[in-house]
C-alpha atoms as a PDB file:
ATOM      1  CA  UNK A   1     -46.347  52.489  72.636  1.00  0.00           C
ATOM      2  CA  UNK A   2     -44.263  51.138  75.557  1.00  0.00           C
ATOM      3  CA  UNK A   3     -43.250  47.224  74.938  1.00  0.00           C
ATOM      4  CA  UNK A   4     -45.170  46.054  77.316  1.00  0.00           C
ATOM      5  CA  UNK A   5     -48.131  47.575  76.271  1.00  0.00           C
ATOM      6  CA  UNK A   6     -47.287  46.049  72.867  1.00  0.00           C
ATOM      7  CA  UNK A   7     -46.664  42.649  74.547  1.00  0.00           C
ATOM      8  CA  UNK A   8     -49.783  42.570  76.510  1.00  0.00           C
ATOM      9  CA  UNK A   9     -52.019  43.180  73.017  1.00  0.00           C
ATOM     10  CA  UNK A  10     -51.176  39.883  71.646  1.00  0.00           C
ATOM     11  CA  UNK A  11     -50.992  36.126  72.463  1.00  0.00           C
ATOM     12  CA  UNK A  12     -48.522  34.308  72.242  1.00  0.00           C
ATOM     13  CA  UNK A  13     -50.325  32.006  69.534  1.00  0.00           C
ATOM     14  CA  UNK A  14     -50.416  34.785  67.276  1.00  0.00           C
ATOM     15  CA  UNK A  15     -46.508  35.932  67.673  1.00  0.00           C
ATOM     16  CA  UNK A  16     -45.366  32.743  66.921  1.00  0.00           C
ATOM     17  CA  UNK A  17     -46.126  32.301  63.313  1.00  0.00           C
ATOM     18  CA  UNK A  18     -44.670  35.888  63.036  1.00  0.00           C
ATOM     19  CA  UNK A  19     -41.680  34.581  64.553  1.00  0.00           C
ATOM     20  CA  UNK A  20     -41.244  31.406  62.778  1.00  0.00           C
ATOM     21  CA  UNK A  21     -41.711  33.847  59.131  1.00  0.00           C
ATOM     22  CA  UNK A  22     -38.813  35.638  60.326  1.00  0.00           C
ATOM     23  CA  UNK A  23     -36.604  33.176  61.281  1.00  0.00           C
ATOM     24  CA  UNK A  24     -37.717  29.566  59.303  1.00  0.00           C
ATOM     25  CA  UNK A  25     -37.675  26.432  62.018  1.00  0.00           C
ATOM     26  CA  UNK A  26     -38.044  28.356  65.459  1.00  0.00           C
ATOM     27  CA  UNK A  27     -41.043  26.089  65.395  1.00  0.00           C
ATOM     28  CA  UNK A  28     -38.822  23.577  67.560  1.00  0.00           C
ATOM     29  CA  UNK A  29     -38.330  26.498  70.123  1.00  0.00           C
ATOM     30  CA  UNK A  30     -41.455  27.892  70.568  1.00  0.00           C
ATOM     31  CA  UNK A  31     -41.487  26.357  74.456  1.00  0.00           C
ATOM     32  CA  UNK A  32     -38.504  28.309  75.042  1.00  0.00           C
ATOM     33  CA  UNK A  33     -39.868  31.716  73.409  1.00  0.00           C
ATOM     34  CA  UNK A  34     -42.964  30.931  75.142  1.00  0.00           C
ATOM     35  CA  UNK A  35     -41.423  31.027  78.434  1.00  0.00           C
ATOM     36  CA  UNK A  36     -40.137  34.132  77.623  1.00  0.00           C
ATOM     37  CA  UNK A  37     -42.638  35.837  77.036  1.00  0.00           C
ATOM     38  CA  UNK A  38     -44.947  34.840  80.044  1.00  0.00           C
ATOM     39  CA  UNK A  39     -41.932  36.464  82.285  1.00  0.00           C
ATOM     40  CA  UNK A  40     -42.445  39.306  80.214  1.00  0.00           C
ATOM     41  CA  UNK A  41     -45.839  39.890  79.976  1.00  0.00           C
ATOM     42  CA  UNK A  42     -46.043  38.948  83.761  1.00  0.00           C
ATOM     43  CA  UNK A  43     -43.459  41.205  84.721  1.00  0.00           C
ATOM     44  CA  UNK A  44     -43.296  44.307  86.062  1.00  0.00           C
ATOM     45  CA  UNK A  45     -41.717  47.283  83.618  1.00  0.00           C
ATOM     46  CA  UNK A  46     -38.956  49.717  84.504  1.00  0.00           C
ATOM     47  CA  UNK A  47     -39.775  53.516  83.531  1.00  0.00           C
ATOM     48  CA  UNK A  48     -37.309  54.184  80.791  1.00  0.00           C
ATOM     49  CA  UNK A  49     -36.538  57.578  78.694  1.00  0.00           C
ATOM     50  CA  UNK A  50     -34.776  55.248  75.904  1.00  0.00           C
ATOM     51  CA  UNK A  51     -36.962  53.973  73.054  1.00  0.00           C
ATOM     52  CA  UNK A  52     -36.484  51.189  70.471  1.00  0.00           C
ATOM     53  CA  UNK A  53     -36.516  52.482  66.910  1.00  0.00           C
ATOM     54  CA  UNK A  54     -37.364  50.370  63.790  1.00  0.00           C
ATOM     55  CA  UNK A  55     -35.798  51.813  60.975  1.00  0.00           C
ATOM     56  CA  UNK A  56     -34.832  50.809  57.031  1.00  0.00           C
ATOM     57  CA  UNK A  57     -30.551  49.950  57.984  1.00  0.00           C
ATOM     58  CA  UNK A  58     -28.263  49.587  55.458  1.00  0.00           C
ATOM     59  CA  UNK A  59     -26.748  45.903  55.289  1.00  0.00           C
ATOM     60  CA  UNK A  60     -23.893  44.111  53.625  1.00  0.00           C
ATOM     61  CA  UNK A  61     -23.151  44.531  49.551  1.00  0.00           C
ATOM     62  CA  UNK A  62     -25.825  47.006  49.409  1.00  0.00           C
ATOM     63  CA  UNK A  63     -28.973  44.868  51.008  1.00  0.00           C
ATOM     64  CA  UNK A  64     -31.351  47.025  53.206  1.00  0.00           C
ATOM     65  CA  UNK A  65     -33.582  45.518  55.937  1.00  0.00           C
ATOM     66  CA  UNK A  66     -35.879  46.374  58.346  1.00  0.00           C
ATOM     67  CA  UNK A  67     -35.237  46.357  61.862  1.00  0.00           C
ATOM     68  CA  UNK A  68     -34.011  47.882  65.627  1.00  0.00           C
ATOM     69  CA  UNK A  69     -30.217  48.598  66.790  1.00  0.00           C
ATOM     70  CA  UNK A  70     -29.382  45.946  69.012  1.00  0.00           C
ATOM     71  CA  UNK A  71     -28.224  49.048  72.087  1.00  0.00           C
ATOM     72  CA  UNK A  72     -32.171  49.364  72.329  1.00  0.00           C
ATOM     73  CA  UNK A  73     -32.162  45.547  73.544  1.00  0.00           C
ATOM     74  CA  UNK A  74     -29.126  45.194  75.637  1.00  0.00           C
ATOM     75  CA  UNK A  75     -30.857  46.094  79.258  1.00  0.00           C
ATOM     76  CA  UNK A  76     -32.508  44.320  81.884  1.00  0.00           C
ATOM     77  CA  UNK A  77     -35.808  43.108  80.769  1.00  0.00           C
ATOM     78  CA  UNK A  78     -37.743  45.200  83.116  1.00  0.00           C
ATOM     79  CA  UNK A  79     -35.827  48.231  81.183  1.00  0.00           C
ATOM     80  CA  UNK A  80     -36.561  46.884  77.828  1.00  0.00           C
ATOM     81  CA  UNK A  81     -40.412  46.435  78.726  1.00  0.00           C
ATOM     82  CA  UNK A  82     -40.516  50.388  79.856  1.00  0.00           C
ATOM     83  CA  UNK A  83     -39.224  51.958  76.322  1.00  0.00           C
ATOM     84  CA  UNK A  84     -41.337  53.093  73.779  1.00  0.00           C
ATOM     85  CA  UNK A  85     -41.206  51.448  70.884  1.00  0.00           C
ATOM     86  CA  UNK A  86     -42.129  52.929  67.095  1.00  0.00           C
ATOM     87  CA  UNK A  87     -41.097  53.167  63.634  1.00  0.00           C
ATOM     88  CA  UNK A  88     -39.943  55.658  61.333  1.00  0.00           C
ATOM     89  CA  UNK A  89     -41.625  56.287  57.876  1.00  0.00           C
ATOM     90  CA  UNK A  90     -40.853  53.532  55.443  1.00  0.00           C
ATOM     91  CA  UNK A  91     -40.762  50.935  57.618  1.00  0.00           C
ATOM     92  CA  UNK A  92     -44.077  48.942  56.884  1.00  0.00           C
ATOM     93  CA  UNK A  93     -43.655  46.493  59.387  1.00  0.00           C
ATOM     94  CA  UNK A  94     -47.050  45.590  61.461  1.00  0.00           C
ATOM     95  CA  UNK A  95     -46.977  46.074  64.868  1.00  0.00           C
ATOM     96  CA  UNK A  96     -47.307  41.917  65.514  1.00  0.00           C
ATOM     97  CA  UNK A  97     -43.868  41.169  63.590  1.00  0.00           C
ATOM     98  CA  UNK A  98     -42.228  44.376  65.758  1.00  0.00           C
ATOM     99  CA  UNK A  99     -43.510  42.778  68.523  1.00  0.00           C
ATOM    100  CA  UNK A 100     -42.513  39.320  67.461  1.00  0.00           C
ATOM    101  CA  UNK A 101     -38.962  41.032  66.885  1.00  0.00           C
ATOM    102  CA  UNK A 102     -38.585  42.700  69.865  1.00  0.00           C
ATOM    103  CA  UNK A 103     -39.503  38.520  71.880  1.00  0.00           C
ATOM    104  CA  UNK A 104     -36.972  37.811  69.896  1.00  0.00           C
ATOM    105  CA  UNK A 105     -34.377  40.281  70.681  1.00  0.00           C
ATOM    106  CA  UNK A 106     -34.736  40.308  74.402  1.00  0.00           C
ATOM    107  CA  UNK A 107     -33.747  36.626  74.385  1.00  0.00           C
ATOM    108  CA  UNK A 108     -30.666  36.763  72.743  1.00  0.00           C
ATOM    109  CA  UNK A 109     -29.617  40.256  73.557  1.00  0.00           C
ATOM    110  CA  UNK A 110     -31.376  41.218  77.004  1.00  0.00           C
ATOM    111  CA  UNK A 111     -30.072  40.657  80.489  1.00  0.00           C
ATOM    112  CA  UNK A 112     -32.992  38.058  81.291  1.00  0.00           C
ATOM    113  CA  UNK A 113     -33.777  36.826  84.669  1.00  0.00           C
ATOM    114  CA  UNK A 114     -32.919  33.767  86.007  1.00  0.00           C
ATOM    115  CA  UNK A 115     -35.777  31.462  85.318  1.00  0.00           C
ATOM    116  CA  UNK A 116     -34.783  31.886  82.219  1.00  0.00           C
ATOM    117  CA  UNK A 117     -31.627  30.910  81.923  1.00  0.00           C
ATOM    118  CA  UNK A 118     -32.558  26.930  81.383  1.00  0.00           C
ATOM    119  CA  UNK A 119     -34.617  28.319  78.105  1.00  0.00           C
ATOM    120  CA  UNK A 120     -31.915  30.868  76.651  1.00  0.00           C
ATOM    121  CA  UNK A 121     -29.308  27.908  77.081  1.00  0.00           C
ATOM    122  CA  UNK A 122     -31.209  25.838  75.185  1.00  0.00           C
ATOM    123  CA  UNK A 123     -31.966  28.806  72.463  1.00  0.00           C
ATOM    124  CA  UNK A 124     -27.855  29.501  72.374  1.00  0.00           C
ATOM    125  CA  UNK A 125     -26.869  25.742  72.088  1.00  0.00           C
ATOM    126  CA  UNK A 126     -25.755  24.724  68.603  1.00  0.00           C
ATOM    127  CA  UNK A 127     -27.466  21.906  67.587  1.00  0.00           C
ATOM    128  CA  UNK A 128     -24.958  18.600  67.506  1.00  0.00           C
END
């Protein structure tokens, strides 16, 4: 399924508790992610022959976890929302928390457009 297919199937409302499992507090950002993702789902999605792969990767001292390389995130949004985006067997992530993952993602990793540049400075400010 193409990400912005994915995108489009949920509200926001439901992808934020998924994000806020994966990454306790992000509670305190959810303006910022929400921003993000109504460019997203309002935007318009670049054809793309590149996917985004959740796989089981190998971690530090032996740890496995679930997840997508960060290459499949490091494009123009428009790309990003054009690549197909699966799983391969083992991974028993639902398709809200890949979703969830992939919001996630494209705001720290993407090249995001300019109205949102106020919200990613705020995600990428350490808190004093």
């Amino acid at each position: 399924m193409k990400l912005q297919k994915l995108l489009q199937a949920y509200d926001f409302d439901e992808l934020m508790p998924e994000i806020n499992d994966m990454f306790p507090g992000t509670t305190k950002y959810r303006e910022q992610l929400k921003t993000a993702y109504d460019i997203l789902t309002n935007m318009h999605a670049v054809e793309s022959k590149k996917s985004i792969r959740y796989k089981i990767i190998d971690g530090e001292h032996n740890e496995k976890y679930m997840g997508a390389e960060d290459a499949g995130f490091e494009c123009n949004w428009e790309v990003a929302l054009g690549k197909d985006v699966s799983r391969e067997r083992g991974v028993d992530l639902t398709d809200a928390q890949i979703c969830a993952n992939c919001l996630v993602n494209l705001c720290f990793l993407g090249k995001y457009p300019k109205e949102f540049e106020k919200a990613h400075r705020i995600l990428t400010t350490p808190e004093r």
